[in-house]
Protein backbone atom coordinates (compact mmCIF):
# COMPACT_ATOMS: atom_id res chain seq x y z
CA UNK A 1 0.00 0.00 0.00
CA UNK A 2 1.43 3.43 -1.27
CA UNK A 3 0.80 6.51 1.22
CA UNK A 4 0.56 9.75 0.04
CA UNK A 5 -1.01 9.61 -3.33
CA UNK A 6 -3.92 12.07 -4.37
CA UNK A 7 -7.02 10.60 -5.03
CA UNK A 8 -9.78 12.56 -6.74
CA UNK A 9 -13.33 11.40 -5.34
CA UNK A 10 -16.51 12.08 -7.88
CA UNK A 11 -19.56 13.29 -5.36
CA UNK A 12 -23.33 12.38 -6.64
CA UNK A 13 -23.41 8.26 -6.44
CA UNK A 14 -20.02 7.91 -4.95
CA UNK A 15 -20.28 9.49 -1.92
CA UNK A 16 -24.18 10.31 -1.81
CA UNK A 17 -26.64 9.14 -3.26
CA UNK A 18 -28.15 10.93 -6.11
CA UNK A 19 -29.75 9.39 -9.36
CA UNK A 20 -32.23 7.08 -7.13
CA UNK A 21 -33.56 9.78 -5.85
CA UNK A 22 -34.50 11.14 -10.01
CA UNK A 23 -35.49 7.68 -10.78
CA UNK A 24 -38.39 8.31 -8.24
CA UNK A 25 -39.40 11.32 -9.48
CA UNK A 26 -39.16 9.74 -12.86
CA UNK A 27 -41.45 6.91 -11.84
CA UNK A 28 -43.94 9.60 -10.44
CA UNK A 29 -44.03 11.27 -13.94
CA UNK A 30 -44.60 7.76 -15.85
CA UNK A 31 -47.27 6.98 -13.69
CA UNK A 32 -48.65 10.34 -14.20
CA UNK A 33 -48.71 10.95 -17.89
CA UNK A 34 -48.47 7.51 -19.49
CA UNK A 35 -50.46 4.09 -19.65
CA UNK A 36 -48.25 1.15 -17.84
CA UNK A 37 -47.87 -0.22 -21.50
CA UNK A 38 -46.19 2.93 -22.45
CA UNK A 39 -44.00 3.57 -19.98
CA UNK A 40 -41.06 2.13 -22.18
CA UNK A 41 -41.90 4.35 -24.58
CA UNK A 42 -42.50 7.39 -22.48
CA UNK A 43 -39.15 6.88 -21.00
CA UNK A 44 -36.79 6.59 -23.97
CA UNK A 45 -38.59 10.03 -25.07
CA UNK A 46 -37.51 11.60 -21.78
CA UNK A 47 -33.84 9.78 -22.05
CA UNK A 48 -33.67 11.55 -25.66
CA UNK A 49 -34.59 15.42 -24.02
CA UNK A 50 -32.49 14.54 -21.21
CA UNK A 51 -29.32 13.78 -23.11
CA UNK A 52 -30.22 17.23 -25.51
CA UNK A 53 -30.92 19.23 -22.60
CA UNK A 54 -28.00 18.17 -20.90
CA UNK A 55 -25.44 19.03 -24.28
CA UNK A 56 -27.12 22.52 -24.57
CA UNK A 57 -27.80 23.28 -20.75
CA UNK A 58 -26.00 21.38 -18.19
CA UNK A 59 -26.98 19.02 -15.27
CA UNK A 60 -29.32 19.59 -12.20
CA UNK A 61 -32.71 19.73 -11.01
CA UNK A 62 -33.40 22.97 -12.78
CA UNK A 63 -32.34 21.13 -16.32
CA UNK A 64 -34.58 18.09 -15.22
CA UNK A 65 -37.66 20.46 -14.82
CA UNK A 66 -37.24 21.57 -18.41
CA UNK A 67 -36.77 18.04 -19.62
CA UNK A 68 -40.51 16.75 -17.89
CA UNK A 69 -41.99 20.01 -19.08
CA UNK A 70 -40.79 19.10 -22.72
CA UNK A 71 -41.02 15.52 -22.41
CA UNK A 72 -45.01 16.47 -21.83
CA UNK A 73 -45.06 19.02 -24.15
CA UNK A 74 -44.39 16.66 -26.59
CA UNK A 75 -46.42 13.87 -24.93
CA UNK A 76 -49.37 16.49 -25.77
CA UNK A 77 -48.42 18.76 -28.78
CA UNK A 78 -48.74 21.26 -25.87
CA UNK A 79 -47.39 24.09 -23.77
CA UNK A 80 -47.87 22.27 -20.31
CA UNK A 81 -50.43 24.21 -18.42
CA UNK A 82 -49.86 26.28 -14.81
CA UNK A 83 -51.28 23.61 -13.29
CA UNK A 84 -49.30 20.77 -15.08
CA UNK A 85 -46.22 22.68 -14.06
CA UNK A 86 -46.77 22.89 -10.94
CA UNK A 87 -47.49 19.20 -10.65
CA UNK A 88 -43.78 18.74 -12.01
CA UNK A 89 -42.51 21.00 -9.30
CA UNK A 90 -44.38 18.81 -6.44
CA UNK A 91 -42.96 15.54 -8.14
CA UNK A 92 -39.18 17.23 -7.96
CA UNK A 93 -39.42 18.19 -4.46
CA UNK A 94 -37.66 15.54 -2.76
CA UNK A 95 -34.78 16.44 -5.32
CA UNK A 96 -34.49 20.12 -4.30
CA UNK A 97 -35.55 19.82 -0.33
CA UNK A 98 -34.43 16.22 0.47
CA UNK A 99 -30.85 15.94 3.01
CA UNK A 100 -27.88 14.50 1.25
CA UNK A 101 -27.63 10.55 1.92
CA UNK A 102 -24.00 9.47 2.39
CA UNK A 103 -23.56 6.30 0.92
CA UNK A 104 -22.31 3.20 3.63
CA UNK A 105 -19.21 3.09 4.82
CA UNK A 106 -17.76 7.20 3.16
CA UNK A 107 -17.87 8.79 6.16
CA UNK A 108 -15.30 6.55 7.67
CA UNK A 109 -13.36 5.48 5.16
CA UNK A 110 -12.44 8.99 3.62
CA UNK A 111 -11.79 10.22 7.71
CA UNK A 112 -8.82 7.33 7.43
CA UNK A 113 -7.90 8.34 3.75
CA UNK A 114 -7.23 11.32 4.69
CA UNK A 115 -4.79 10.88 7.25
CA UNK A 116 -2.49 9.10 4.20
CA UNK A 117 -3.34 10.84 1.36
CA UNK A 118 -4.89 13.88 -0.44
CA UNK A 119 -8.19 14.55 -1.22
CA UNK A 120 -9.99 16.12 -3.52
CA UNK A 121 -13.51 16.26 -4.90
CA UNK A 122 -14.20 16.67 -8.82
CA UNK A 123 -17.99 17.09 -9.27
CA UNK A 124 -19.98 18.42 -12.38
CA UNK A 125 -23.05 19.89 -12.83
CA UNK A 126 -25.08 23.28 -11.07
CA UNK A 127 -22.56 25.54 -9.13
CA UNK A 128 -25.08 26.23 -6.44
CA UNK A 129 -27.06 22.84 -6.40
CA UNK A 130 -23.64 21.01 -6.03
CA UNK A 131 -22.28 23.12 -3.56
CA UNK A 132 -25.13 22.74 -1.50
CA UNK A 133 -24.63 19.12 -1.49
CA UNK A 134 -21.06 19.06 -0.42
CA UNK A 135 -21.81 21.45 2.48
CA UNK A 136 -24.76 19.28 3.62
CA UNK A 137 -22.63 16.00 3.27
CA UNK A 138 -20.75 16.90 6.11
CA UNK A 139 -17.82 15.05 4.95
CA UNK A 140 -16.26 18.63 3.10
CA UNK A 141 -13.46 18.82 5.50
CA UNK A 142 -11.66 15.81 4.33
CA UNK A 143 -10.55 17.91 0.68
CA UNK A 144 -8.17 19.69 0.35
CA UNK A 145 -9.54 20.93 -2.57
CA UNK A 146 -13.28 21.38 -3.81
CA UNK A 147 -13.85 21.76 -7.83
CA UNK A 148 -17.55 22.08 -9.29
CA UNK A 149 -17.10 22.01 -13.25
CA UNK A 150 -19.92 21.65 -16.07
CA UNK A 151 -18.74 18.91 -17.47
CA UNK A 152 -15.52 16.68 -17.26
CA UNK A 153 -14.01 15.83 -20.05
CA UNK A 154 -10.23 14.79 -20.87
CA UNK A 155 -9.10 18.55 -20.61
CA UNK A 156 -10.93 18.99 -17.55
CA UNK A 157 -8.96 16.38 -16.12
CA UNK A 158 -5.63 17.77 -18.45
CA UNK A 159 -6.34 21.30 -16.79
CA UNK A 160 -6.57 20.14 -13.16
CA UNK A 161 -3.92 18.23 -13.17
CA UNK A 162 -1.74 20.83 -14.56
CA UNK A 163 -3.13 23.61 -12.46
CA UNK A 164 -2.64 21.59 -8.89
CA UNK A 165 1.05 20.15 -10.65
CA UNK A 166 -0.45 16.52 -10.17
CA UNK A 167 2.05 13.56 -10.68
CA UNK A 168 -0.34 11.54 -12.77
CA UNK A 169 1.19 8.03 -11.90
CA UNK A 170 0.30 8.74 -8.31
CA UNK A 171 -3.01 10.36 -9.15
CA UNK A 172 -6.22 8.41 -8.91
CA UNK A 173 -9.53 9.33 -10.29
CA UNK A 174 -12.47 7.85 -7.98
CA UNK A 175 -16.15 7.61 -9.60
CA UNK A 176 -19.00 5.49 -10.26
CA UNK A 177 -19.37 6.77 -13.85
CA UNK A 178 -17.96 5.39 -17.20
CA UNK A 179 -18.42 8.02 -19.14
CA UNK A 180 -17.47 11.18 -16.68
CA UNK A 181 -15.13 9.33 -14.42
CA UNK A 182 -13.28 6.80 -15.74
CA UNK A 183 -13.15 7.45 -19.39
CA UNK A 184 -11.50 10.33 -19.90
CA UNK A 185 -9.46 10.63 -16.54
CA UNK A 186 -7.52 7.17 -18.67
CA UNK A 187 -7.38 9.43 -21.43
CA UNK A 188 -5.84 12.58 -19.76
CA UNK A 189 -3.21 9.80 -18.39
CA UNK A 190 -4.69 9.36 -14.78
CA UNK A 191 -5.02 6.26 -12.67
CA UNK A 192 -8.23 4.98 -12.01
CA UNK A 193 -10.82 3.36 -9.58
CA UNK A 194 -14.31 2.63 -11.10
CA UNK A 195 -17.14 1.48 -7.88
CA UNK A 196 -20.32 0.94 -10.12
CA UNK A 197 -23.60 1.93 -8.26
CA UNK A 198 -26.55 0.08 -9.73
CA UNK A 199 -28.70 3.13 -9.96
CA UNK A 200 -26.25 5.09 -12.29
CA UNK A 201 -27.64 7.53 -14.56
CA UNK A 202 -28.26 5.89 -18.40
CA UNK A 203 -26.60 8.39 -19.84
CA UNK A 204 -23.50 8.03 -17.91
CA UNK A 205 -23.12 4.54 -19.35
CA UNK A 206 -19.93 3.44 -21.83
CA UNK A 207 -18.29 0.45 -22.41
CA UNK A 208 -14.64 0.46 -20.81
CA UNK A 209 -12.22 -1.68 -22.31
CA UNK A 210 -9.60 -4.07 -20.68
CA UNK A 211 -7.21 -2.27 -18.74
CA UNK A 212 -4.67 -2.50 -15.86
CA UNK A 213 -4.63 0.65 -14.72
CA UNK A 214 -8.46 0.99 -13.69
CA UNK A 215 -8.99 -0.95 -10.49
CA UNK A 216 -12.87 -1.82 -9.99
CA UNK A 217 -14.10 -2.37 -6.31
CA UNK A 218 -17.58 -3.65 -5.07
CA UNK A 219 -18.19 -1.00 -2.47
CA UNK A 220 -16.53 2.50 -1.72
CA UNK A 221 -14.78 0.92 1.90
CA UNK A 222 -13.04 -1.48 -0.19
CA UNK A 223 -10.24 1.24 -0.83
CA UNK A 224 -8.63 0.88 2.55
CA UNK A 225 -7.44 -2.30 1.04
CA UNK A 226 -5.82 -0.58 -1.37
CA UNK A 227 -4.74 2.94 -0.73
């Protein structure tokens, strides 16, 4: 076990939980505007605005509104009404009111990480909405650094580690997503530990190929074994 490495920790469904908590809203919408036999349907619609509205606009609860207010606009060849949109707002209130959820076993684990390594927290999406989230996680004071991007891409990943003079080989990326995490952290020539969580967003989905530098664990305590 190496000490005094710097692991970068992704935030929504590594350390809290986050995209359960849209699948229920989803769910609440489904049932709402759609027949159980198109519910399928209904959903790869909203997947489609969601992955547009999320190219153009960003991430976030605010994004999500727009996406079940077009996602029933088109349902209905119509503006939503006051009323309709209102109904949205009461389905996304757990989203927007609800206390962040650590997932088992962070709290502890990143209290002993920290005592052998540095930490820091890479999360994308809404400035404010994010931030709010790390300071209600209560787990804030293990980074020594705190970055909220739009998106993270391979020069997201190029531009940190240049900016904080990372040594790559002894930098790990930490994240439950493919696609945002793992992907292009490899690519921008960082190590990497991928800990799926079976409620990952869809669109944060991408095949990974075979490789030796991306360690996959079971469950986020399982790095004390390692680091």
């Amino acid at each position: 076990m190496h000490t005094d490495q710097t692991l970068i920790f992704d935030a929504d469904d590594t350390l809290w939980e986050n995209n359960v908590l849209f699948e229920r809203v989803i769910d609440g919408f489904l049932n709402w505007v759609a027949a159980p036999a198109e519910h399928v349907r209904t959903r790869a619609l909203l997947n489609e605005i969601e992955a547009a509205n999320s190219a153009t606009l960003g991430y976030g609860a605010t994004v999500f509104r727009q996406s079940l207010a077009d996602c029933l606009q088109q349902l209905n060849s119509r503006t939503p009404t006051a009323d309709e949109q209102a109904r949205i707002d009461d389905l996304l209130t757990p989203l927007t009111s609800r206390d962040v959820e650590l997932i088992p076993g962070v709290a502890d684990t990143l209290a002993a990480l920290a005592d052998r390594h540095h930490l820091l927290l890479l999360t994308k999406g809404d400035q404010d909405e994010q931030q709010r989230k790390v300071t209600e996680s209560t787990i804030d004071h293990h980074f020594r650094g705190i970055h909220i991007v739009a998106e993270k891409s391979v020069d997201t990943y190029r531009q940190l580690t240049t900016d904080l003079g990372l040594d790559p080989g002894r930098t790990w990326m930490i994240g439950n997503s493919p696609k945002s995490d793992i992907a292009p952290a490899r690519r921008a020539g960082l190590r990497t530990v991928f800990i799926p969580h079976e409620h990952t967003w869809v669109l944060e989905h991408t095949e990974l190929g075979p490789d030796e530098a991306t360690l996959q664990l079971g469950a986020f305590p399982e790095l004390l074994r390692h680091f």
